[in-house]
Protein backbone atom coordinates (compact mmCIF):
# COMPACT_ATOMS: atom_id res chain seq x y z
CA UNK A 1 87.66 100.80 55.87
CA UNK A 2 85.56 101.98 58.75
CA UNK A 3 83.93 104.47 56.24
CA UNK A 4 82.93 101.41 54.07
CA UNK A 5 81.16 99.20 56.70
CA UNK A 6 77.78 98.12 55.47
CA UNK A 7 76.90 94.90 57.23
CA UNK A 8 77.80 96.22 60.40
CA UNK A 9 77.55 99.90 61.88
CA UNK A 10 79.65 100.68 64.75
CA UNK A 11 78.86 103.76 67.24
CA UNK A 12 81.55 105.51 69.77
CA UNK A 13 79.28 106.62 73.12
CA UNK A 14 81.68 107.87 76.31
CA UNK A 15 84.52 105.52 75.00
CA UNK A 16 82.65 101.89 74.21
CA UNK A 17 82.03 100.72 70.67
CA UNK A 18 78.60 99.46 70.02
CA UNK A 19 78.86 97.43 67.21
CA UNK A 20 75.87 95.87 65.42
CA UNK A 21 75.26 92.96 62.88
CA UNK A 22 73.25 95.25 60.47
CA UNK A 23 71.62 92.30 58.19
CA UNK A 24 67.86 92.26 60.38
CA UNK A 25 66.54 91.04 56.61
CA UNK A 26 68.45 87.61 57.14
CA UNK A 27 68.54 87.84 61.06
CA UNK A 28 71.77 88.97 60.85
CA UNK A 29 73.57 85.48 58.95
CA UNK A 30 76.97 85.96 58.52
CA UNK A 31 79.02 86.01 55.01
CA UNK A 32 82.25 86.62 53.96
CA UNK A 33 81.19 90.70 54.10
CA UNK A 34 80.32 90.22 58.11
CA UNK A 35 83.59 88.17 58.14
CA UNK A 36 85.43 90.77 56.85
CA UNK A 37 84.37 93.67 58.53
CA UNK A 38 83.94 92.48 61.48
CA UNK A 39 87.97 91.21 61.71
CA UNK A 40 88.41 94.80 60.79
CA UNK A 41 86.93 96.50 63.39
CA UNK A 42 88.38 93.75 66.13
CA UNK A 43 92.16 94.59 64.64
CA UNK A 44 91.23 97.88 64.89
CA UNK A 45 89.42 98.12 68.37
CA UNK A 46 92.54 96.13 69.54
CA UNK A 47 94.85 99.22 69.16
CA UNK A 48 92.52 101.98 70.38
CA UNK A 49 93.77 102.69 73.68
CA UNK A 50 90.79 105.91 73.90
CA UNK A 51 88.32 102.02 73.85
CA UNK A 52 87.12 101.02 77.32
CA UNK A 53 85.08 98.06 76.05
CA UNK A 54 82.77 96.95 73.63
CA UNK A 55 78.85 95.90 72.46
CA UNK A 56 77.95 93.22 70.08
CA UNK A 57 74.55 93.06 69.35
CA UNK A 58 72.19 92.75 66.25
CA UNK A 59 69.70 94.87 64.32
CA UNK A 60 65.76 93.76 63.90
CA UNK A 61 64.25 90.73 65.55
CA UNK A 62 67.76 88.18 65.93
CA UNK A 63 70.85 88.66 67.51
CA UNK A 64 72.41 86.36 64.84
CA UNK A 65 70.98 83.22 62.60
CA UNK A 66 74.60 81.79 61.41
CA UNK A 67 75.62 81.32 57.90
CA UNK A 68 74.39 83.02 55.60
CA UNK A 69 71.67 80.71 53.14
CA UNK A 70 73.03 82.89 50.21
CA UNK A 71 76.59 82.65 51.38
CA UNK A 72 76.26 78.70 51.68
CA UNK A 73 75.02 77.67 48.49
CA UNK A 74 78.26 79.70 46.51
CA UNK A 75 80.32 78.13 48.40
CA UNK A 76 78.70 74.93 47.50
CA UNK A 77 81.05 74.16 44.62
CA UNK A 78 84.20 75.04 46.67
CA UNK A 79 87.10 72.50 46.75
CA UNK A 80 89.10 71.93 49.72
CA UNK A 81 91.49 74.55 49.30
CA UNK A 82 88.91 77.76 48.88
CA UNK A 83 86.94 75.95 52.39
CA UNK A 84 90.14 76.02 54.18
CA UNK A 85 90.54 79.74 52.61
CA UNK A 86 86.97 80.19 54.07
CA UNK A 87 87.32 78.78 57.49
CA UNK A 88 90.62 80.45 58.23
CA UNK A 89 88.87 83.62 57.67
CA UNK A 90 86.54 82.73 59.97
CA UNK A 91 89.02 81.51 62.65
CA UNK A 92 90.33 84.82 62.54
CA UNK A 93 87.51 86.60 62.96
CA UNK A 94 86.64 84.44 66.61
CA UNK A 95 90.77 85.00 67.48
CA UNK A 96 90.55 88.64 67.04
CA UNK A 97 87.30 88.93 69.05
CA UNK A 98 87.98 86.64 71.90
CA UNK A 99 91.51 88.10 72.75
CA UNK A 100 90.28 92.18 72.70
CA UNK A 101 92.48 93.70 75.58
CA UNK A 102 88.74 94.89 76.22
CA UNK A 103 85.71 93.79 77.62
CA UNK A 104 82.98 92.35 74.83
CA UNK A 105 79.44 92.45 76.04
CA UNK A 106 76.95 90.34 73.90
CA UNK A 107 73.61 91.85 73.89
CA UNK A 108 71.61 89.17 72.65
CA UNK A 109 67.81 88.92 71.88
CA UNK A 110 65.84 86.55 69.54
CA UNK A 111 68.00 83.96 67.98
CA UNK A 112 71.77 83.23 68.32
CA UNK A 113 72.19 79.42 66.13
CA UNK A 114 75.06 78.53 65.01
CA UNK A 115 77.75 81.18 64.47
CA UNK A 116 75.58 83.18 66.28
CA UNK A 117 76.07 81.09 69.71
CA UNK A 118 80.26 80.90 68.34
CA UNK A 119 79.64 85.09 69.05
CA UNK A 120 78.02 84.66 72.14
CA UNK A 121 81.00 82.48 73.27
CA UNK A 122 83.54 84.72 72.38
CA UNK A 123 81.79 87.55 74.51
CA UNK A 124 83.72 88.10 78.14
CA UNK A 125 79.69 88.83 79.09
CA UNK A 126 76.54 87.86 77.34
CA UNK A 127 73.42 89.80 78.35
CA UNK A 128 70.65 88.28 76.91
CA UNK A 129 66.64 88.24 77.03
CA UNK A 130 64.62 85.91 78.77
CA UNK A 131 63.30 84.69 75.52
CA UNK A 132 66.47 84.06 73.50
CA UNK A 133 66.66 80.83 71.79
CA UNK A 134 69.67 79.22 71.16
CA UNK A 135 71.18 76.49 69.02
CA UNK A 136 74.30 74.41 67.67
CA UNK A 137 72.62 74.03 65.04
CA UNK A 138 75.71 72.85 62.06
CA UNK A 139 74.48 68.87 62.24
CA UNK A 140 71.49 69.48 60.69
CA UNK A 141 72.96 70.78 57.54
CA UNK A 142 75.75 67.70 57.45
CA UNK A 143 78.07 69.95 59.58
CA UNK A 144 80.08 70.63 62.79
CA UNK A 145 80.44 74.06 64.90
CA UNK A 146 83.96 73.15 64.02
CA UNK A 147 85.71 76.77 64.23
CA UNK A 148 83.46 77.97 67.05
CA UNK A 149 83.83 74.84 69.50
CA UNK A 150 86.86 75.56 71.21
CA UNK A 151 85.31 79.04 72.68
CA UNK A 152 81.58 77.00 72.89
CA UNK A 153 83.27 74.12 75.03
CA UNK A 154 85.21 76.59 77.15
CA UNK A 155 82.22 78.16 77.94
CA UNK A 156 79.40 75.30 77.96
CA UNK A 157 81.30 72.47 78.93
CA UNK A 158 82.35 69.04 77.42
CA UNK A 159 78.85 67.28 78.48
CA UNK A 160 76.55 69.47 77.44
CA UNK A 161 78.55 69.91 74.26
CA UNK A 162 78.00 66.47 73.32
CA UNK A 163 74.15 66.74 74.04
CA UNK A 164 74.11 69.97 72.36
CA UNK A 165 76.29 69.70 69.47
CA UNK A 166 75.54 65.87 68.68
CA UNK A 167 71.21 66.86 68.66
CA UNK A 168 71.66 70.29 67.00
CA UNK A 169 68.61 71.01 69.08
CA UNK A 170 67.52 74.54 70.68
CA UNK A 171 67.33 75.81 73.88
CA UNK A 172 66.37 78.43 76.04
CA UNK A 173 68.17 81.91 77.44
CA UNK A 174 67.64 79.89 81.30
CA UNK A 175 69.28 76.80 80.15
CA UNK A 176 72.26 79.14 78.11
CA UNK A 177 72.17 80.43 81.91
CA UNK A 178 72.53 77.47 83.48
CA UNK A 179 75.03 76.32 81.39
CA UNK A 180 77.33 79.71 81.67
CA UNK A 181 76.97 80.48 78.21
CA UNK A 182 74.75 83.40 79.14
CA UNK A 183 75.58 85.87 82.32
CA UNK A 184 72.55 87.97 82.67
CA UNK A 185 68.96 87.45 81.74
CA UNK A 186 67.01 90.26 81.10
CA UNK A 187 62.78 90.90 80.51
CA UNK A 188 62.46 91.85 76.43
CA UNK A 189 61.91 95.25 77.04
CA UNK A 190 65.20 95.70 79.61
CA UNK A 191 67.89 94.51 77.63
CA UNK A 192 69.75 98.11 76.98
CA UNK A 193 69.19 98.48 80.54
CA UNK A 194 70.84 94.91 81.93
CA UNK A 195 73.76 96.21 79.64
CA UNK A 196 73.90 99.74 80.55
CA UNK A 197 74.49 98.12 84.44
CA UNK A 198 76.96 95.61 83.03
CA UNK A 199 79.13 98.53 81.46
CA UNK A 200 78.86 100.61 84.42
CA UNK A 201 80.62 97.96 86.91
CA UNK A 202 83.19 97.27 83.57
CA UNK A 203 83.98 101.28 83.60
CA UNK A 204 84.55 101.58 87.44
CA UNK A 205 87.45 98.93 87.22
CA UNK A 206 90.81 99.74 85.61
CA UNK A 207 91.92 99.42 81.97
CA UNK A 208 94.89 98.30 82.37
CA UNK A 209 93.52 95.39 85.09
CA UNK A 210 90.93 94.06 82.73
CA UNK A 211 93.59 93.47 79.54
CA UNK A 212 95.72 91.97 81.99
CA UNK A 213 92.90 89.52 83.57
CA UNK A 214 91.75 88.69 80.13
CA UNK A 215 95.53 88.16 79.81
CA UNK A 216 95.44 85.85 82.85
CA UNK A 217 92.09 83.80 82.44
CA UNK A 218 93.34 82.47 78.70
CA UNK A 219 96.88 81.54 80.31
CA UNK A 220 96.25 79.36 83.49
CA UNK A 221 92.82 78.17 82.36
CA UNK A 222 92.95 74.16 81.70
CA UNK A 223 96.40 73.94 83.42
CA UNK A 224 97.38 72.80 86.82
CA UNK A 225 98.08 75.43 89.09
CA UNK A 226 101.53 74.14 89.93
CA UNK A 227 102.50 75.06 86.26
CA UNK A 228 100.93 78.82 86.33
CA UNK A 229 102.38 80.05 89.88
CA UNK A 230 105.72 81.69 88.59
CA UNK A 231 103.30 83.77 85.68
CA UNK A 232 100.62 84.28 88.66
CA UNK A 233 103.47 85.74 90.57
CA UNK A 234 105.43 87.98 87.83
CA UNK A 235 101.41 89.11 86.76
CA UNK A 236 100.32 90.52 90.39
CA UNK A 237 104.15 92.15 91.34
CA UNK A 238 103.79 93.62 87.81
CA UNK A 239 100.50 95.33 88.55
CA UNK A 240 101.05 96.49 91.80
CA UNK A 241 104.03 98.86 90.60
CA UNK A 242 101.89 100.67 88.17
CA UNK A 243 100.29 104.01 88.13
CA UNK A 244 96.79 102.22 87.67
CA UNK A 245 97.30 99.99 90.44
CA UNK A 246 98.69 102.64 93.18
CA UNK A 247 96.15 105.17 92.08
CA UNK A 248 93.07 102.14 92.66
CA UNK A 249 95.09 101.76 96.01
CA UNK A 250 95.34 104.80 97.37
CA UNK A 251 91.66 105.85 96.21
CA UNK A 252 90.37 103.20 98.22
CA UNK A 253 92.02 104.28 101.42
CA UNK A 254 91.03 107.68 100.76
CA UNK A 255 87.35 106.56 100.34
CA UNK A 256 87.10 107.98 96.77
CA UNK A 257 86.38 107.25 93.25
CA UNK A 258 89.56 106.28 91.28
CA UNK A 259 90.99 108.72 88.67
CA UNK A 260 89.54 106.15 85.31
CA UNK A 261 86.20 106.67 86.88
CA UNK A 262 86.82 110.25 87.51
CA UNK A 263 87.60 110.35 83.82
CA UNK A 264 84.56 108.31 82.54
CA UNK A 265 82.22 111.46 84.74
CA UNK A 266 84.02 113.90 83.16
């Protein structure tokens, strides 16, 4: 299906997928095409052990506006059944994004509303320019960021979920900052550059140490520690008994680069 991607385009450079939202004529609104492709390329990415990490950005002037206008008024006439069709497909799509056994970077500029912000969430980074604008924006059509609130609480918080869901309102790439919802701020014209650093600290850890800390983060997160020490303790003995792990050892006593980044230079 790769061959068939329209609504997205998706670029291989030194072993990290770029992948862009390639709608700039409606900022980049997702439909049930985006939906589709995107899942695709997520399953896909999610068995390519040759894929260090990944970039989600968008083409033209907006990261990504939400649902599609177009998309919205076919669905309309939908009964219950064909919207929990809908959403499901949706749900999907944030599952197979937020547990990638890579890193996702967002590289976000203009607007992220919406779905856009759920995509944002998902993101292990967000790199974004100093004047993104941001908004939950689903009250305002007689909706709720339903499917994307469990990653946009987990990321924002419960409070200003309430302020931000509950007014739909907009806000800026230094309060997405504040909030955590955004990592790095970057000046309009640096954003491939903020990224570009972002992937270079990504590359010089190990492969096999990021898919397990991604691994780690979703299992003891919202749980008391008491209940996550026996799977903290299995998870570091593990590790230290691989190949990855000895080789990041012993390059560090040795005062050299480790074999990955070795790799990546070669």
């Amino acid at each position: 299906m790769a061959d068939s991607y329209d609504v997205i385009d998706v670029r291989r450079e030194d072993g990290i997928d770029y992948v862009t939202l390639d709608r700039p004529e409606v900022r980049n609104a997702i439909d049930d095409r985006v939906i589709e492709q995107l899942t695709h390329w997520a399953e896909t990415a999610a068995h390519d052990g040759t894929l260090r990490m990944a970039v989600l950005g968008g083409a033209g002037p907006s990261f990504c506006s939400g649902a599609d206008l177009g998309w919205r008024s076919r669905t309309v006439d939908h009964d219950y059944e064909q919207n929990i069709h809908d959403a499901w497909a949706l749900a999907r799509l944030f599952v197979k994004l937020d547990t990638l056994p890579v890193p996702l970077v967002g590289r976000v500029h203009g607007a992220a509303l919406a779905g856009g912000v759920g995509l944002v969430a998902v993101c292990d980074i967000a790199v974004a320019t100093e004047d993104a604008v941001f908004g939950l924006t689903d009250v305002k059509f007689g909706l709720v960021p339903a499917v994307i609130s469990p990653y946009a609480v987990a990321k924002i918080g419960s409070s200003a979920s309430r302020h931000l869901f509950l007014t739909g309102e907009r806000f800026s790439a230094s309060r997405a900052y504040a909030l955590g919802l955004v990592h790095v701020i970057a000046p309009p014209g640096g954003l491939d550059a903020a990224v570009a650093r972002v992937a270079q600290e990504l590359r010089s850890s190990g492969p096999r140490a990021i898919a397990a800390t991604k691994t780690l983060i979703a299992s003891v997160m919202d749980r008391p520690p008491a209940s996550v020490t026996q799977l903290t303790v299995e998870t570091i003995a593990d590790l230290r008994v691989t190949t990855e792990a000895q080789e990041g050892i012993r390059a560090f006593l040795d005062k050299r680069s480790p074999g990955w980044v070795e790799d990546d230079r070669s």
